[in-house]
Protein backbone atom coordinates (compact mmCIF):
# COMPACT_ATOMS: atom_id res chain seq x y z
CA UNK A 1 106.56 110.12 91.46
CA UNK A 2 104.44 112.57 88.63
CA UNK A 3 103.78 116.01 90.03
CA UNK A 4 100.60 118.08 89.30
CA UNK A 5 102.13 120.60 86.92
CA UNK A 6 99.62 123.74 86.56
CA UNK A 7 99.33 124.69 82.96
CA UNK A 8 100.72 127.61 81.54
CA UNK A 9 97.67 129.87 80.13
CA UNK A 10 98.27 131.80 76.63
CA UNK A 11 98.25 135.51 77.13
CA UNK A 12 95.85 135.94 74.26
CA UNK A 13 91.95 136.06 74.80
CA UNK A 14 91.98 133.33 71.73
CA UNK A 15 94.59 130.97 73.11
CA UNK A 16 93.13 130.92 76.69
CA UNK A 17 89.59 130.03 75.04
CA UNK A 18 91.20 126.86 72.56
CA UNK A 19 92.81 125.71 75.98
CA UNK A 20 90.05 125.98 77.40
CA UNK A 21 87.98 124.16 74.65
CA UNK A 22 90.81 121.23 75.03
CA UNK A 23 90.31 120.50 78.48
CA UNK A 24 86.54 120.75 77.79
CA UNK A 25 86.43 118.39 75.23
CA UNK A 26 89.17 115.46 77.06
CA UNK A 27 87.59 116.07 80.38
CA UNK A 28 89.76 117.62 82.40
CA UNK A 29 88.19 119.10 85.26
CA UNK A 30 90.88 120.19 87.24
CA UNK A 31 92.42 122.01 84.35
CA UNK A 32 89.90 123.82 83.60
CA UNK A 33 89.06 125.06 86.95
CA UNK A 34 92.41 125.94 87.13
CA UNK A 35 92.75 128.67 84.29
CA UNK A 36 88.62 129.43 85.06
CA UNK A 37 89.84 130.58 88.35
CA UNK A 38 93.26 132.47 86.84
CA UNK A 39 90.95 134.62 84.19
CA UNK A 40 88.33 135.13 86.39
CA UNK A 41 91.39 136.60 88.57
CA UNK A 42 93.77 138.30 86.41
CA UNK A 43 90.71 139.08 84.46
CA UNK A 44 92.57 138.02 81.50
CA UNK A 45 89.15 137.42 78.89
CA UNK A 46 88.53 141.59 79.73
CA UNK A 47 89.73 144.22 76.83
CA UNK A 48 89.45 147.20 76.64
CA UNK A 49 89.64 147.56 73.13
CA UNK A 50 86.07 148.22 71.02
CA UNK A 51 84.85 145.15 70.17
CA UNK A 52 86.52 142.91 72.44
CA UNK A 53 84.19 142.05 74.36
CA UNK A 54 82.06 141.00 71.18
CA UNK A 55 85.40 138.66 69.73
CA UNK A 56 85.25 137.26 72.72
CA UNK A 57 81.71 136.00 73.28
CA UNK A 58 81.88 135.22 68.95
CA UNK A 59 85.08 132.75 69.86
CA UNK A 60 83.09 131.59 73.14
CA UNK A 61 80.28 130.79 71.19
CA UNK A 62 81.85 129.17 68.38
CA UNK A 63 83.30 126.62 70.99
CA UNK A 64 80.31 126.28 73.46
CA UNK A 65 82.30 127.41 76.32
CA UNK A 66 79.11 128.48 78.47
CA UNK A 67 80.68 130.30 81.27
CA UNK A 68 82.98 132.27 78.90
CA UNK A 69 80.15 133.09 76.50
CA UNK A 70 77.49 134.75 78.64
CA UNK A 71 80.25 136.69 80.63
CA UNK A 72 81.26 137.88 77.54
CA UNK A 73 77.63 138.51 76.60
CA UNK A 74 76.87 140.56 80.15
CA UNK A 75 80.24 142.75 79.04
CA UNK A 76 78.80 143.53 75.70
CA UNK A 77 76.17 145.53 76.96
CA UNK A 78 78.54 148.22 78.25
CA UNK A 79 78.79 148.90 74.39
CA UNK A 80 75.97 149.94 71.71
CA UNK A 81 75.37 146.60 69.84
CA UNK A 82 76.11 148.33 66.04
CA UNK A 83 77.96 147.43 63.09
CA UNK A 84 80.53 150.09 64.44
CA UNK A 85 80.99 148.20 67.61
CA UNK A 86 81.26 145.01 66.55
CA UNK A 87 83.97 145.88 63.92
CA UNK A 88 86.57 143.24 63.07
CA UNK A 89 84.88 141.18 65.70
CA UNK A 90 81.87 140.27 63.15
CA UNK A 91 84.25 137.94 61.42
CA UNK A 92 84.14 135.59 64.16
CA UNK A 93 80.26 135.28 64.46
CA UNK A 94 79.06 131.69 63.44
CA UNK A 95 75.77 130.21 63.50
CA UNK A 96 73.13 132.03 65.29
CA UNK A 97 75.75 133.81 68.22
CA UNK A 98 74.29 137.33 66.63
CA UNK A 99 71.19 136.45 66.96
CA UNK A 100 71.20 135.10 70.66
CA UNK A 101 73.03 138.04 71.42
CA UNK A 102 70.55 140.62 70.32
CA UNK A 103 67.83 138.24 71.96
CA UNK A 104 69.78 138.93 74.95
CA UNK A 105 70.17 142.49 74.86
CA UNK A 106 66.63 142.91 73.86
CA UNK A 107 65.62 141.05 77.36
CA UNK A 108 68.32 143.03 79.24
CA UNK A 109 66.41 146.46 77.96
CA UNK A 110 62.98 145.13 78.55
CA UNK A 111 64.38 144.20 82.01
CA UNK A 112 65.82 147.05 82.76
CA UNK A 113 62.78 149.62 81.09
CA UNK A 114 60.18 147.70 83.14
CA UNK A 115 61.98 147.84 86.33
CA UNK A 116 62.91 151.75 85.30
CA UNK A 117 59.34 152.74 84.78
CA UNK A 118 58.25 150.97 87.74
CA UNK A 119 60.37 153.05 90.14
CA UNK A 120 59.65 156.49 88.56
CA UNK A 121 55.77 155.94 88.78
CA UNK A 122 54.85 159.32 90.80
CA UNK A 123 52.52 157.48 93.31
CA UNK A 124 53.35 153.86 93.51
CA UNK A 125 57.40 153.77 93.30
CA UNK A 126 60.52 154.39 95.70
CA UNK A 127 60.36 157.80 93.36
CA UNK A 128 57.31 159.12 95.07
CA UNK A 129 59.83 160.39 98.15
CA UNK A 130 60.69 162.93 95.94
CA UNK A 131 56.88 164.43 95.47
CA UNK A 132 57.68 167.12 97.88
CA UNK A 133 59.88 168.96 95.54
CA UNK A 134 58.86 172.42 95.00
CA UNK A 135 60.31 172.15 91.26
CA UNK A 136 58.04 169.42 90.62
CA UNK A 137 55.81 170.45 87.75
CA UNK A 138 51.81 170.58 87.86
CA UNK A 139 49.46 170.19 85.34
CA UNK A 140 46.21 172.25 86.03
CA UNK A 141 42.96 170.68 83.88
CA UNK A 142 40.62 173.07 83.24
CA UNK A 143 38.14 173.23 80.24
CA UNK A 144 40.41 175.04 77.96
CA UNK A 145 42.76 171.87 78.05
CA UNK A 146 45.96 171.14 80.21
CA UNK A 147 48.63 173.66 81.40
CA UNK A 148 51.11 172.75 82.49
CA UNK A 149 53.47 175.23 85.60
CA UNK A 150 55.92 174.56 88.47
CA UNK A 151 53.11 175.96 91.25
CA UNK A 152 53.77 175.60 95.25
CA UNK A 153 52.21 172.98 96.85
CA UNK A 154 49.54 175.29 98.85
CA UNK A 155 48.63 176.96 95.33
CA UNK A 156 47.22 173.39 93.97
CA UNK A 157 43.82 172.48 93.57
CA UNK A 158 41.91 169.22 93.36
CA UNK A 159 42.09 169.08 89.69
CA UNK A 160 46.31 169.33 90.03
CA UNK A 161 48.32 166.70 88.74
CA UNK A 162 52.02 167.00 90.54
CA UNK A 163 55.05 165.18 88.32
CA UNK A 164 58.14 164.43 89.40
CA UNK A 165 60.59 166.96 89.74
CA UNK A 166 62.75 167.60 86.11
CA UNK A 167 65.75 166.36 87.92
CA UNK A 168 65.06 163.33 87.82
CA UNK A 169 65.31 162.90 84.11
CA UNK A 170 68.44 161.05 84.11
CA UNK A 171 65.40 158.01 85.00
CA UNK A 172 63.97 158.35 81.30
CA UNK A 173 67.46 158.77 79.35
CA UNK A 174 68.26 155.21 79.50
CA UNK A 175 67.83 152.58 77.11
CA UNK A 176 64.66 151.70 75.58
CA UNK A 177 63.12 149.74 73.63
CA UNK A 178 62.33 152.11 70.59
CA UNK A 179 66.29 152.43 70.34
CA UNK A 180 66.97 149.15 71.19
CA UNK A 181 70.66 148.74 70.21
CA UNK A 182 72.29 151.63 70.11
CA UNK A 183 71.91 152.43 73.53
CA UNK A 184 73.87 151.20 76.29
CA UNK A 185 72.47 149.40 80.16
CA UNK A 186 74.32 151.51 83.14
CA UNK A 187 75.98 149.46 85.42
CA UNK A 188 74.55 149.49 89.20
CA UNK A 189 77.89 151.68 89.82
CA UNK A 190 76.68 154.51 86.91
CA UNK A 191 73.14 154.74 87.62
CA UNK A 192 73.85 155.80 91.12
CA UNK A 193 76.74 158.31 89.40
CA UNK A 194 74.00 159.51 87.31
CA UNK A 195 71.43 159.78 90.54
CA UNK A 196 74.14 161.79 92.82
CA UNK A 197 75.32 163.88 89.88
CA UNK A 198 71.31 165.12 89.07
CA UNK A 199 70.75 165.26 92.76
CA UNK A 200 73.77 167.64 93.31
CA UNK A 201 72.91 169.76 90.25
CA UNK A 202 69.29 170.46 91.57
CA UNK A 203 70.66 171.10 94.92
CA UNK A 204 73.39 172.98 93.48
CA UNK A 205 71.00 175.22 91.27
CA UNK A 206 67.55 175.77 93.11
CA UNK A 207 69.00 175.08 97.15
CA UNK A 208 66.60 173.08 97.08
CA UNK A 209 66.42 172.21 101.13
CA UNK A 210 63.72 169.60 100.39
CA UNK A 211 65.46 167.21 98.08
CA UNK A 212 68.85 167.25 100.34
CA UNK A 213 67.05 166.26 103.72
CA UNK A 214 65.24 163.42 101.71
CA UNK A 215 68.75 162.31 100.23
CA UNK A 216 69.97 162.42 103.80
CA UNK A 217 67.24 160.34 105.35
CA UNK A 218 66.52 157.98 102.14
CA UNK A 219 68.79 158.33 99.50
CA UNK A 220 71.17 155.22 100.09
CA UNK A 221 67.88 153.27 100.09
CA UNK A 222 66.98 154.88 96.85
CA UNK A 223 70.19 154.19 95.70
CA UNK A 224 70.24 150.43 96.33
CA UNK A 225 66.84 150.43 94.38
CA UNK A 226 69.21 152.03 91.44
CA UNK A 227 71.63 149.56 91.81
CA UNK A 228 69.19 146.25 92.15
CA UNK A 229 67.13 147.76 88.84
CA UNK A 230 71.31 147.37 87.06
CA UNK A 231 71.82 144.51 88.38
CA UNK A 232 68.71 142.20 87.31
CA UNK A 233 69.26 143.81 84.08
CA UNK A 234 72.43 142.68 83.30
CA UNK A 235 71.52 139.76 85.13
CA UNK A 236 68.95 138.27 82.80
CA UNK A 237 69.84 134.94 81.08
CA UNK A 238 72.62 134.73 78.77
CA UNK A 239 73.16 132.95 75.47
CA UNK A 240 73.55 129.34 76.58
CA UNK A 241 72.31 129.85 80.73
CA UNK A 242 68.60 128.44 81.04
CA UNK A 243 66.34 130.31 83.10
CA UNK A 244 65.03 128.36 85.46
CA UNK A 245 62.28 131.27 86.98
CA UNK A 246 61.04 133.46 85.17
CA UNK A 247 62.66 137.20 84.53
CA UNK A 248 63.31 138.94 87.62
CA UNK A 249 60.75 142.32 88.28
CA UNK A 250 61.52 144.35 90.97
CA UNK A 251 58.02 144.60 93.57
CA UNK A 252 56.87 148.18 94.06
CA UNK A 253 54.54 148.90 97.11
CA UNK A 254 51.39 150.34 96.59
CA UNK A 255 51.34 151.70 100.30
């Protein structure tokens, strides 16, 4: 009587992937469920060395190992997509695997800007709770041109326009699309670093009662927000997934 034997997976990132490619090729489902399921839990495709992550979508690629290649491609965005950062990993790009790969960094950004700017809209976005702020900066038209003052809400006039507080800068320093690749997309788990860090500075700096009670009452909500902007981001179709709706936009009320 034969007896399933599991197969013994390479400790390299290259090995795993030709095994992989094998059972791919010959058919072997179970096999390659098998070692799917043991990377995916020992994390064994992850590195931590610059410009693994791009050697391993390049091998991925070169072998049209879907799964593989667009979790490779999602991990490449923690890193600037530069000749710096790709390093000894360029060797192993064939075909058009750079190309796809800036495609899909360029949709991550656009993703990721749209949703951005859509939540830091003053009026319309989750980023109107913070309005209250009496940092928030006004700009006072008058017929000499536009000044703008930090002013108390009281002092403000009709022809007052009230920005968001500077604090919340940390929603513009993100990537965009003028720098394209040499920036970097936050994960869900940094944006809401960068949102509590800014948060507590402000606090910290102006005791600023105002922002603390709304943090209190709405910040985890705000923070979620954060984290779902991250997410469809990184998200966004890889090299070799087809989309089958189109790119996810996060809905802002108007109310």
């Amino acid at each position: 009587m034969l007896y399933p034997v599991a197969p013994e997976i390479p400790f390299r990132g290259d090995g795993i992937l030709i095994l992989l490619a094998a059972a791919t090729k010959y058919d072997m489902d179970a096999v390659q469920s098998f070692i799917r399921a043991e990377v995916s839990r020992k994390k064994l495709l992850s590195s931590s060395i610059v410009g693994g992550a791009f050697h391993v979508y390049a091998v991925a690629y070169s072998k049209r190992l879907v799964p593989e290649m667009a979790t490779a491609a999602r991990e490449t965005l923690r890193y600037p997509l530069t000749f710096e950062y790709l390093g000894y990993s360029l060797r192993s790009f064939e075909g058009g695997a750079l190309r796809d790969l800036a495609d899909f960094r360029l949709r991550s950004i656009g993703n990721f800007s749209l949703n951005l700017k859509s939540v830091s809209h003053r009026t319309r976005g989750p980023s109107k709770i913070w309005m209250g702020c009496p940092a928030c900066p006004v700009t006072r038209t008058s017929r000499s041109g536009n000044d703008t003052r930090t002013l108390p809400p009281w002092f403000e006039s009709g022809n007052d326009t009230r920005h968001l507080p500077p604090w919340l800068e940390f929603l513009y320093s993100g990537p965009i699309l003028a720098r394209r690749f040499t920036e970097t997309i936050p994960t869900s788990a940094q944006l809401c670093d960068r949102y509590m860090k800014a948060l507590q500075s402000h606090v910290k700096e102006k005791d600023c009662n105002f922002c603390m009670k709304v943090h209190i009452l709405e910040g985890e909500k705000y923070c979620e927000t954060l984290r779902d902007i991250s997410t469809k981001a990184w998200n966004v179709p890889a090299p070799g997934e087809r989309p089958e709706t189109p790119p996810t936009l996060l809905t802002v009320s108007r109310n």
